[in-house]
PDB file of N, CA and C in Angstrom:
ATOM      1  N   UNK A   1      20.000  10.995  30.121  1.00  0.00           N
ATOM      2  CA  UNK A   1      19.652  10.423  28.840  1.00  0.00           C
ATOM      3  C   UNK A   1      18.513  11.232  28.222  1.00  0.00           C
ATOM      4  N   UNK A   2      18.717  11.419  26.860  1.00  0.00           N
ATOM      5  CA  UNK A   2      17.550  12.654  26.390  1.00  0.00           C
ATOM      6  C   UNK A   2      16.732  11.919  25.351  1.00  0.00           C
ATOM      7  N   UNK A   3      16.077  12.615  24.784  1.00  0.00           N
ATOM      8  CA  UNK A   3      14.693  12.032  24.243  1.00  0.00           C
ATOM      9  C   UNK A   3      15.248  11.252  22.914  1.00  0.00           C
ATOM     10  N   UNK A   4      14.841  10.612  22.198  1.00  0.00           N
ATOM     11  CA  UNK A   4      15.319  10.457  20.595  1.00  0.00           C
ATOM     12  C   UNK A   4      15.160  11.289  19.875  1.00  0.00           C
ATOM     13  N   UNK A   5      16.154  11.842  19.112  1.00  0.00           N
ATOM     14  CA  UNK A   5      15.727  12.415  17.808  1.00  0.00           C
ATOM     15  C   UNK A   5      15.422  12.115  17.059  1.00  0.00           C
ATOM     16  N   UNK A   6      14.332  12.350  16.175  1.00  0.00           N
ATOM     17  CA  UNK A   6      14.099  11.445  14.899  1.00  0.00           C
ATOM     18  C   UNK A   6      14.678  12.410  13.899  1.00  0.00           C
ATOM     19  N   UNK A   7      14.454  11.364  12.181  1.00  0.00           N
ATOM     20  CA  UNK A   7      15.214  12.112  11.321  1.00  0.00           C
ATOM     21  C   UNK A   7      14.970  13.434  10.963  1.00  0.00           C
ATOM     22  N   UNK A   8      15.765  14.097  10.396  1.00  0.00           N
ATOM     23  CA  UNK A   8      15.123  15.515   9.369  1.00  0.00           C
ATOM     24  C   UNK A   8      14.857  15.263   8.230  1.00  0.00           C
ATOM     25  N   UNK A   9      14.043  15.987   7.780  1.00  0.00           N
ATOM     26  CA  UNK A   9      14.191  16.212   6.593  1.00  0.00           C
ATOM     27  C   UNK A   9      15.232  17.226   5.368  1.00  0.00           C
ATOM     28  N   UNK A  10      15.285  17.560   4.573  1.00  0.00           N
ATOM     29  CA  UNK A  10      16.204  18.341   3.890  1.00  0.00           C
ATOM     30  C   UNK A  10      16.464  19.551   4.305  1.00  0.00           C
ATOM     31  N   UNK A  11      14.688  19.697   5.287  1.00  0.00           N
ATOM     32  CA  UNK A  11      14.497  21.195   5.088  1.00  0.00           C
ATOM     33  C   UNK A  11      14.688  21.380   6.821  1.00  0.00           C
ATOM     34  N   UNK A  12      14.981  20.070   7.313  1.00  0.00           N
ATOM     35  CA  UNK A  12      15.553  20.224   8.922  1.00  0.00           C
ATOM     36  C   UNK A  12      13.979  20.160   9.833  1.00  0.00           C
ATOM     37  N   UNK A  13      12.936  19.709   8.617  1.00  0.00           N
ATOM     38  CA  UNK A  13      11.743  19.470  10.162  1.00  0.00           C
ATOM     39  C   UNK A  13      12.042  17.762  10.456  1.00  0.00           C
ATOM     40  N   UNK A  14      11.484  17.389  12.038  1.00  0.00           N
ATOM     41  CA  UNK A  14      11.141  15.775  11.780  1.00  0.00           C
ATOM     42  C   UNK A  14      10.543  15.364  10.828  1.00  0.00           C
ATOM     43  N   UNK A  15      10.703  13.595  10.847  1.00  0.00           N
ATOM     44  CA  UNK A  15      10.064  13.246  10.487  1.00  0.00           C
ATOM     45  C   UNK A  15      10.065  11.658  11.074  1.00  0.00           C
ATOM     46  N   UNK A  16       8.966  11.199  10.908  1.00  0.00           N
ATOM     47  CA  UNK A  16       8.280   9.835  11.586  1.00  0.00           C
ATOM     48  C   UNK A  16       9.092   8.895  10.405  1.00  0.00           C
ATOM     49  N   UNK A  17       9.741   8.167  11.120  1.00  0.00           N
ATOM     50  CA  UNK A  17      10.346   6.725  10.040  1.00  0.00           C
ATOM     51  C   UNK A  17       9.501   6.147   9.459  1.00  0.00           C
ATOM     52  N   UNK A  18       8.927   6.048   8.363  1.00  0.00           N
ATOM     53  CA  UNK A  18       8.008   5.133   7.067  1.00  0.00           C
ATOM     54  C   UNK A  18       7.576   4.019   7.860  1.00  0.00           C
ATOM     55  N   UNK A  19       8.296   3.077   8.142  1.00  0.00           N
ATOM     56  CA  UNK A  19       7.839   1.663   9.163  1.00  0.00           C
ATOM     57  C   UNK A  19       7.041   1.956  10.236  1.00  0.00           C
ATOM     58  N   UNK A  20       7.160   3.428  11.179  1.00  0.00           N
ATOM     59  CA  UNK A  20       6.217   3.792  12.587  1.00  0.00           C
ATOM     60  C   UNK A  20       4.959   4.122  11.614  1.00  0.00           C
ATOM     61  N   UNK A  21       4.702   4.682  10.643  1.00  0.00           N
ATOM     62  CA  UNK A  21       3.430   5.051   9.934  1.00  0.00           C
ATOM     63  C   UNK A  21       3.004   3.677   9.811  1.00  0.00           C
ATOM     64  N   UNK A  22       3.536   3.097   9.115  1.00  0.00           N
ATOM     65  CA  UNK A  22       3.375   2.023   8.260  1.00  0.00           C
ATOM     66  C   UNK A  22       2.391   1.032   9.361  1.00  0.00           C
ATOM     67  N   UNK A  23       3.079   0.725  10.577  1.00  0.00           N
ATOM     68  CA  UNK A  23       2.294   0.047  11.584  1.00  0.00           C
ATOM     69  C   UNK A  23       1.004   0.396  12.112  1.00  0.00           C
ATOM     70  N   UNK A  24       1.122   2.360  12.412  1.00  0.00           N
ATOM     71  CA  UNK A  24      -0.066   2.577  12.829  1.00  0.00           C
ATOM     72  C   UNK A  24      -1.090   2.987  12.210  1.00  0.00           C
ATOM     73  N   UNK A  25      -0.918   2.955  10.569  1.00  0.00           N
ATOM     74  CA  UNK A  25      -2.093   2.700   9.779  1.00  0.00           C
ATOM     75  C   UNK A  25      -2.205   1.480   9.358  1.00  0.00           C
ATOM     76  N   UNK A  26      -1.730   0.262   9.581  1.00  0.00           N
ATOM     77  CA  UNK A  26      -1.730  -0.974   9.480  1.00  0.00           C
ATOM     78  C   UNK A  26      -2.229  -1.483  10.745  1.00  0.00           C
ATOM     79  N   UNK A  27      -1.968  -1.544  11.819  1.00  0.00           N
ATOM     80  CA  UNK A  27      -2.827  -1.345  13.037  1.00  0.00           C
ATOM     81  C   UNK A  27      -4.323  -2.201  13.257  1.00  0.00           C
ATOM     82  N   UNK A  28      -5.202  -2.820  13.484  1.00  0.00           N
ATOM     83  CA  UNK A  28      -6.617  -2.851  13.500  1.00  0.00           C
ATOM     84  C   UNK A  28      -7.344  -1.978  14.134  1.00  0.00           C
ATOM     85  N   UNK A  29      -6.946  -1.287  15.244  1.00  0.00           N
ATOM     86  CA  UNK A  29      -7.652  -0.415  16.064  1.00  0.00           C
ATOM     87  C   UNK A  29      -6.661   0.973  15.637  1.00  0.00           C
ATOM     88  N   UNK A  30      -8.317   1.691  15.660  1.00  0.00           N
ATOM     89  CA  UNK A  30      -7.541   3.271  15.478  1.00  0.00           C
ATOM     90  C   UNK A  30      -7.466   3.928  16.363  1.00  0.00           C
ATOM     91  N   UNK A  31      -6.790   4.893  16.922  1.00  0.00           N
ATOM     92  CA  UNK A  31      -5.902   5.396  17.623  1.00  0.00           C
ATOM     93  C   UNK A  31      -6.784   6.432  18.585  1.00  0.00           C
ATOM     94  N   UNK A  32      -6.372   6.626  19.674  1.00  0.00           N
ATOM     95  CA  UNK A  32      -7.717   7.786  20.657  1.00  0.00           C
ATOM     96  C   UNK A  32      -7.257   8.898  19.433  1.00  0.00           C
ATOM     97  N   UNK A  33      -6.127   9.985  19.076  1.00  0.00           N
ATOM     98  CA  UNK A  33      -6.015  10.732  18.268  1.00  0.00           C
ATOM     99  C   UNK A  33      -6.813  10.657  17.022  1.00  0.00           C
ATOM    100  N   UNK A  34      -6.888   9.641  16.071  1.00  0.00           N
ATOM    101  CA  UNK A  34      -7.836   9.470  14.970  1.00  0.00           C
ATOM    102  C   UNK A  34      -9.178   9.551  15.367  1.00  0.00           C
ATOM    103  N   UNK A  35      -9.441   8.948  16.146  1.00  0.00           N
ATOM    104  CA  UNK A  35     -11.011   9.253  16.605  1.00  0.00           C
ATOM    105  C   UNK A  35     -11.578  10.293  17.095  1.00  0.00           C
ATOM    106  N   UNK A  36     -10.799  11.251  18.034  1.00  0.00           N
ATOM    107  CA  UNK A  36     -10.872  12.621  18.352  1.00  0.00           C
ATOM    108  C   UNK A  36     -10.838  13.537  16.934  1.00  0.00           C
ATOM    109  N   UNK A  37     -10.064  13.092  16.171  1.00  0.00           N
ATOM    110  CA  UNK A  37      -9.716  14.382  14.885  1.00  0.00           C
ATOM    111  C   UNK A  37     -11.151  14.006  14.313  1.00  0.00           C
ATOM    112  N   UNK A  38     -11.410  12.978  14.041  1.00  0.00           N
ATOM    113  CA  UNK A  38     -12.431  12.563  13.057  1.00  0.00           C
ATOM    114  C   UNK A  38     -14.145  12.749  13.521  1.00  0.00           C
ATOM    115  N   UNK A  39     -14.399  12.292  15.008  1.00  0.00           N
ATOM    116  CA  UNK A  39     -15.418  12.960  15.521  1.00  0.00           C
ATOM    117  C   UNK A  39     -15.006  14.757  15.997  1.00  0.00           C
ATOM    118  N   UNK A  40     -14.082  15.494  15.693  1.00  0.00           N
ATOM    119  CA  UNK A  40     -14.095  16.295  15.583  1.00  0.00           C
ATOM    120  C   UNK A  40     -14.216  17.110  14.602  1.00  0.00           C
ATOM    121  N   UNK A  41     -14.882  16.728  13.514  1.00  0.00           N
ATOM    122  CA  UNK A  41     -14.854  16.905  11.774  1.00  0.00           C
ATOM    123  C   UNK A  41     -13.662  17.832  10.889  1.00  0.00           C
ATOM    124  N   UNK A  42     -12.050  16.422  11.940  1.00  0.00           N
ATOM    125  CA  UNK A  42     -11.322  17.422  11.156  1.00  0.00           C
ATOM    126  C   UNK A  42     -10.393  15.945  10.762  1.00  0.00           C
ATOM    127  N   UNK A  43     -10.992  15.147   9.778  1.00  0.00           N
ATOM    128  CA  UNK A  43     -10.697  14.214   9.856  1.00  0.00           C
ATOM    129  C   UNK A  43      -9.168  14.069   8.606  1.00  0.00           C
ATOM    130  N   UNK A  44      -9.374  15.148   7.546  1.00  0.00           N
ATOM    131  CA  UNK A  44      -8.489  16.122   6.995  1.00  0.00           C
ATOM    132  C   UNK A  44      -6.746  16.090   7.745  1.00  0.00           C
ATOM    133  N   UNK A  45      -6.693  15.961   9.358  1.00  0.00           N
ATOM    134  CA  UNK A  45      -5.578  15.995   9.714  1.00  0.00           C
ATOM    135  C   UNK A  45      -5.044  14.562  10.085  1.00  0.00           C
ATOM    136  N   UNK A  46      -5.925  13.718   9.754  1.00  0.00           N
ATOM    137  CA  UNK A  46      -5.046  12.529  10.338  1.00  0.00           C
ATOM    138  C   UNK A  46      -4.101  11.866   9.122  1.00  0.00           C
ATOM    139  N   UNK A  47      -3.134  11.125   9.592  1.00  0.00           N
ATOM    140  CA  UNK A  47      -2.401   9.983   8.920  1.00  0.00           C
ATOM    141  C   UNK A  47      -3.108   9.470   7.832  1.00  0.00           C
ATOM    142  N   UNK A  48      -4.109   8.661   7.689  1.00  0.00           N
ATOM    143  CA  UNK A  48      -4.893   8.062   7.178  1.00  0.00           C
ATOM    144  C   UNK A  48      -5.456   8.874   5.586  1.00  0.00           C
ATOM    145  N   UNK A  49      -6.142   9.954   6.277  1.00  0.00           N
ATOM    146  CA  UNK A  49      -6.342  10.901   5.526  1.00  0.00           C
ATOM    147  C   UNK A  49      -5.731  11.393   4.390  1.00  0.00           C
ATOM    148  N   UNK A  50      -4.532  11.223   4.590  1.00  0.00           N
ATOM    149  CA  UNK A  50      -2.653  12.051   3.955  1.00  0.00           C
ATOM    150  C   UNK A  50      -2.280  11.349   3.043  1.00  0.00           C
ATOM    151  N   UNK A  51      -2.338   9.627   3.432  1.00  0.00           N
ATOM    152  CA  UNK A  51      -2.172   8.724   2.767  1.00  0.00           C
ATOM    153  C   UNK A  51      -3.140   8.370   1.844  1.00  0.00           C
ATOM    154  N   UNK A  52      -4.840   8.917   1.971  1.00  0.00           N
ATOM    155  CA  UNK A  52      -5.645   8.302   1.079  1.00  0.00           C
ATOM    156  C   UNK A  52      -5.376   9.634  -0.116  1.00  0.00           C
ATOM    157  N   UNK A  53      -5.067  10.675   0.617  1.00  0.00           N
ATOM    158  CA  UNK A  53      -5.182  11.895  -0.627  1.00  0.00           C
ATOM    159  C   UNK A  53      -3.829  11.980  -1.649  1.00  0.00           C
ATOM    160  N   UNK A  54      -2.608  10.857  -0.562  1.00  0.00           N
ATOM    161  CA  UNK A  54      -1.039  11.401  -1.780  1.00  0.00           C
ATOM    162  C   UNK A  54      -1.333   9.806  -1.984  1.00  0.00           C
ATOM    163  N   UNK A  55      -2.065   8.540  -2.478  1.00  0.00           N
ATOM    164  CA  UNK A  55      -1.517   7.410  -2.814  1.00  0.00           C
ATOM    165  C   UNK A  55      -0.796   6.816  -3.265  1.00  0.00           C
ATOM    166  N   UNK A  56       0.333   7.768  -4.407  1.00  0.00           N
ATOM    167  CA  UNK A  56       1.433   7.320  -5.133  1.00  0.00           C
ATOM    168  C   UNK A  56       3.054   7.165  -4.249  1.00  0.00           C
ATOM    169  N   UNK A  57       2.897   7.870  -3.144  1.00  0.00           N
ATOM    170  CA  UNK A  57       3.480   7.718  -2.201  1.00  0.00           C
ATOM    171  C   UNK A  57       3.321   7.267  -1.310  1.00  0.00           C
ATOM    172  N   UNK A  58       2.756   6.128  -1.271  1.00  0.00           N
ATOM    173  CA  UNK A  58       2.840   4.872  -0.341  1.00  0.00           C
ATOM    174  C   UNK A  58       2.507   3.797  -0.739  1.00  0.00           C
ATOM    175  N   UNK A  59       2.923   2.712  -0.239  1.00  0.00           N
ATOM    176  CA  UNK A  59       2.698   1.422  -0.975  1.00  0.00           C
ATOM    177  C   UNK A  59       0.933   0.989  -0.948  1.00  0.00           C
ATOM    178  N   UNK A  60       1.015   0.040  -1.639  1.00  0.00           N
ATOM    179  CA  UNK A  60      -0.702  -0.314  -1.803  1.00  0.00           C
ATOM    180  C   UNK A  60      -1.010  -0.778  -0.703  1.00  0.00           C
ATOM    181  N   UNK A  61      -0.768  -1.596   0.375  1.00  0.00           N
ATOM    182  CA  UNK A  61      -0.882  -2.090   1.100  1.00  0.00           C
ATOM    183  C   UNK A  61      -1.736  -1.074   2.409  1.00  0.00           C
ATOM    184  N   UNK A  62      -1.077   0.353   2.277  1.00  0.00           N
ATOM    185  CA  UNK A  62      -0.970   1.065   3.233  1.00  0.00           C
ATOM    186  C   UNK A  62      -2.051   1.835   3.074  1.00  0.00           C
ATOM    187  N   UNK A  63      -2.151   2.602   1.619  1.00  0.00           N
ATOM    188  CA  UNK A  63      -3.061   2.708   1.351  1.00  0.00           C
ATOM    189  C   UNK A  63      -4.134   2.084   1.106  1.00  0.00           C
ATOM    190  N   UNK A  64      -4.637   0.833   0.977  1.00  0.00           N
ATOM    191  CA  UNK A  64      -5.980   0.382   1.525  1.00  0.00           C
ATOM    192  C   UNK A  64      -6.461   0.396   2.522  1.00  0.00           C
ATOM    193  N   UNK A  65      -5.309   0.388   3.993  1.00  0.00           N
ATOM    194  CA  UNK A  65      -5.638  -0.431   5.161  1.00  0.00           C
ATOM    195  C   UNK A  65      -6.497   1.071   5.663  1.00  0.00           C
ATOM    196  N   UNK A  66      -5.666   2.483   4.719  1.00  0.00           N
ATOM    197  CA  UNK A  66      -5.989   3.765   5.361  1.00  0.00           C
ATOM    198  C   UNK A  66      -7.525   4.137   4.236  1.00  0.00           C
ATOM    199  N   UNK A  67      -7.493   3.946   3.588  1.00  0.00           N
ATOM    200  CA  UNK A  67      -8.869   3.988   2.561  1.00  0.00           C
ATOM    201  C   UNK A  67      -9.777   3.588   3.583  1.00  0.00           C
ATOM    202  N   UNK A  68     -10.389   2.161   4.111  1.00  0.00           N
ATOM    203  CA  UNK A  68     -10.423   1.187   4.862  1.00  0.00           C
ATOM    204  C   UNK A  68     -11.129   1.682   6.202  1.00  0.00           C
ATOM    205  N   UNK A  69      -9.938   2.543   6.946  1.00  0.00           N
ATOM    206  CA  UNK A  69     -10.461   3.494   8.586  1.00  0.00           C
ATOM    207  C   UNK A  69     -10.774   3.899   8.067  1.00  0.00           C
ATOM    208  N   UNK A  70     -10.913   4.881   6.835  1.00  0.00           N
ATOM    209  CA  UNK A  70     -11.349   6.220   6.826  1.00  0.00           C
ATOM    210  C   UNK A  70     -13.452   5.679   6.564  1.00  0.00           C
ATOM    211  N   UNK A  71     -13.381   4.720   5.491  1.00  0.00           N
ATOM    212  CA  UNK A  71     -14.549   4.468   5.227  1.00  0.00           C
ATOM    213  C   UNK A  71     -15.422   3.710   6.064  1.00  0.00           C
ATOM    214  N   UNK A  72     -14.489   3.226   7.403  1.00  0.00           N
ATOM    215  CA  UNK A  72     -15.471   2.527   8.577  1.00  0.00           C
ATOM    216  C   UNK A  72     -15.682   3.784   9.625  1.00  0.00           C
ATOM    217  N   UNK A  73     -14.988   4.929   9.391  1.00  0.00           N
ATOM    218  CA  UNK A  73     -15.394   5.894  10.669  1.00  0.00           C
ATOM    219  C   UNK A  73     -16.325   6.865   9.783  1.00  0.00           C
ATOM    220  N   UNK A  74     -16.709   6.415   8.691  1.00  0.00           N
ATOM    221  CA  UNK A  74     -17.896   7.430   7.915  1.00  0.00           C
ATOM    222  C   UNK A  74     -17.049   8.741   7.263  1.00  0.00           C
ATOM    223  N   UNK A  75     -15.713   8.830   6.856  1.00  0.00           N
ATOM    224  CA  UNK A  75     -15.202   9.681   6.438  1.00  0.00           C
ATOM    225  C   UNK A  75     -14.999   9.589   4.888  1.00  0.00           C
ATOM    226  N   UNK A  76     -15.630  10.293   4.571  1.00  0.00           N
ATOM    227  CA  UNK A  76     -15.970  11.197   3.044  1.00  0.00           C
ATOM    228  C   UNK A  76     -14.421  11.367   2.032  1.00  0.00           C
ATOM    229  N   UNK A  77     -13.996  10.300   1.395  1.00  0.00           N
ATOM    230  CA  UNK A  77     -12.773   9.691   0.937  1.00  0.00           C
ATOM    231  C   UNK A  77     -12.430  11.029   0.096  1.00  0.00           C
ATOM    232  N   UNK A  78     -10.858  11.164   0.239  1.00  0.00           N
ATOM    233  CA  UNK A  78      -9.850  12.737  -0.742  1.00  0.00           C
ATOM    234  C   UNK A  78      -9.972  11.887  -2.316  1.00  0.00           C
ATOM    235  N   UNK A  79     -10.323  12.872  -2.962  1.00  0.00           N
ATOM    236  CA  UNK A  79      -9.349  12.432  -4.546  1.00  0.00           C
ATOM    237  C   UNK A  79      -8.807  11.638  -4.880  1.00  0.00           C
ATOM    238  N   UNK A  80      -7.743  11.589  -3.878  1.00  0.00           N
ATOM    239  CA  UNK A  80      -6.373  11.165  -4.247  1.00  0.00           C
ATOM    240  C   UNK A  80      -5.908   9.722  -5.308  1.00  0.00           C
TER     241      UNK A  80
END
């Protein structure tokens, strides 16, 4: 039995199903990965991050909860 594939995209990379994001920036506790990127001052690569800088592409909901981590781990909010 082999691993799951997840979907492609158009252009044939993965991609994470909307609902697995959706949970783990909805989540209350952030993740050993988010906390490593972010005390690693590369806070730029997380989930959270992606979602606070593209907001029109994701629902409101998601984007607050990620606005939200970013401004309780002291991270310096995108544009977006």
């Amino acid at each position: 039995m082999g691993a799951r594939k997840l979907p492609a995209t158009p252009d044939g990379r993965s991609q994470m199903p909307a609902r697995s994001r959706h949970c783990l920036i909805g989540h209350p506790n952030a993740t050993p990965g988010f906390i490593a990127l972010v005390e690693g001052g590369m806070a730029e690569f997380t989930g959270e991050y992606v979602v606070a800088e593209f907001p029109n592409r994701f629902q409101p909901d998601v984007v607050a909860a990620a606005r939200k981590r970013l401004e309780q781990h002291g991270v310096k909010l995108p544009l977006g």
